[in-house]
Protein backbone atom coordinates (compact mmCIF):
# COMPACT_ATOMS: atom_id res chain seq x y z
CA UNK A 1 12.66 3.24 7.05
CA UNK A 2 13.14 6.66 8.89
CA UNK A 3 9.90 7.77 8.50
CA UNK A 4 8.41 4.31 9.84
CA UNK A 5 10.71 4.59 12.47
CA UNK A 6 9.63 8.46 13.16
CA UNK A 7 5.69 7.12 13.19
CA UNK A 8 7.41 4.23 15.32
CA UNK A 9 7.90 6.72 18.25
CA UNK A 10 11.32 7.20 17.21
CA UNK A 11 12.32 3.86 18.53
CA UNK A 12 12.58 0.17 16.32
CA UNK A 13 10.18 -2.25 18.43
CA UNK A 14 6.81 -3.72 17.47
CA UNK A 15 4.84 -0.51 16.26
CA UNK A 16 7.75 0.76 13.85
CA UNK A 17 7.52 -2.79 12.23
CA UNK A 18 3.55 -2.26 11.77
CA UNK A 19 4.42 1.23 10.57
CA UNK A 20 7.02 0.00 8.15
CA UNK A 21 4.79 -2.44 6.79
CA UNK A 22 1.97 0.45 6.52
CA UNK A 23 4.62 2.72 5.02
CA UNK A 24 5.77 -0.17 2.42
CA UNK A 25 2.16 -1.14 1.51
CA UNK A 26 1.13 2.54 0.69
CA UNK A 27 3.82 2.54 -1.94
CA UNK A 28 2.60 -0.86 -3.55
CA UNK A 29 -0.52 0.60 -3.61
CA UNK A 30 0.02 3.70 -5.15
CA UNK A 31 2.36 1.95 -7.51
CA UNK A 32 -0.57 -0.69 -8.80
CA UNK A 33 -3.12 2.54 -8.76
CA UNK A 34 -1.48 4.87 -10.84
CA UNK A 35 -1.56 4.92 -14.74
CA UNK A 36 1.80 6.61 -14.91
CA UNK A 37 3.47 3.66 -12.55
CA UNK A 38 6.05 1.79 -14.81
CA UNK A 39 4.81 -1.72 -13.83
CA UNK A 40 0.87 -0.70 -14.85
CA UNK A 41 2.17 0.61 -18.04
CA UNK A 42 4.10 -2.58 -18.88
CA UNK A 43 1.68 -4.59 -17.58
CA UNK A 44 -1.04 -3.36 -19.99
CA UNK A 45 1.54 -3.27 -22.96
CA UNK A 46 2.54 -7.10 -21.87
CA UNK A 47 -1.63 -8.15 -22.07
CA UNK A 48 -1.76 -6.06 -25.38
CA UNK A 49 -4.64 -4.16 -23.98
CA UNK A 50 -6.40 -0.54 -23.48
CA UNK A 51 -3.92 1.00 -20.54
CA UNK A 52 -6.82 2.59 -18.77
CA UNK A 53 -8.83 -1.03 -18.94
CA UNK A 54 -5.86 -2.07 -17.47
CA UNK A 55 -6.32 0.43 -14.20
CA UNK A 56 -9.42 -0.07 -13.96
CA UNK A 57 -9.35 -4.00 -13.57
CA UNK A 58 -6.68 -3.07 -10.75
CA UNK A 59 -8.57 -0.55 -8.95
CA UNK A 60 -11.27 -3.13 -7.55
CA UNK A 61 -8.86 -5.35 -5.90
CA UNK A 62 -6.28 -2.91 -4.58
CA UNK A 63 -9.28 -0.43 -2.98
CA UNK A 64 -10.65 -3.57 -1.21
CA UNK A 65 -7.66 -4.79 0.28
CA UNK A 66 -6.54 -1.50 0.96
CA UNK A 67 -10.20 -1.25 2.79
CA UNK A 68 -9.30 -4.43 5.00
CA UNK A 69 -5.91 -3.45 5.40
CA UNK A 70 -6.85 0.10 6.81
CA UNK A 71 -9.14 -1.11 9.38
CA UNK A 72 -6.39 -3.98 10.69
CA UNK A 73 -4.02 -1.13 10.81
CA UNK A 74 -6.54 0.67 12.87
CA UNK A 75 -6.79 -1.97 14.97
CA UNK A 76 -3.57 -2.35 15.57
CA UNK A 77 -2.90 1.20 15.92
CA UNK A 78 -5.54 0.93 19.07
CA UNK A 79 -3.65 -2.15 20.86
CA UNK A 80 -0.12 -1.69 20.48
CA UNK A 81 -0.30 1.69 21.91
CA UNK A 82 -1.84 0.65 25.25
């Protein structure tokens, strides 16, 4: 929470809720990207199958609603600021 409140503007109000959400979603992200995250490891030893098939089955989803994601943050970016 600091650091969305320090991309906030240093104040809680709209844009340090957008930037909290943008700070939260990174680390679900990263955490369904990586092959050394505890939940992709488990996840591929629950569906008894290859780790790395595993990733890359994840990788397609995550990278295209990170794509969407990034351009609504964009956006938002643009008109809360003005």
């Amino acid at each position: 929470i600091p650091m969305a409140i320090q991309f906030g503007g240093g104040e809680v109000g709209p844009l340090a809720v957008v930037s909290f959400a943008a700070v939260a979603g990174g680390g679900v992200f990263g955490d369904h990207c990586s092959p050394l995250s505890d939940t992709t490891v488990l996840s591929s030893l629950g569906g008894a199958c290859d780790h790395m098939d595993h990733v890359r089955t994840q990788l397609p989803y995550a990278l295209s609603v990170a794509a969407v994601v990034s351009v609504l943050y964009l956006a938002l970016g643009f008109v809360m600021t003005r």
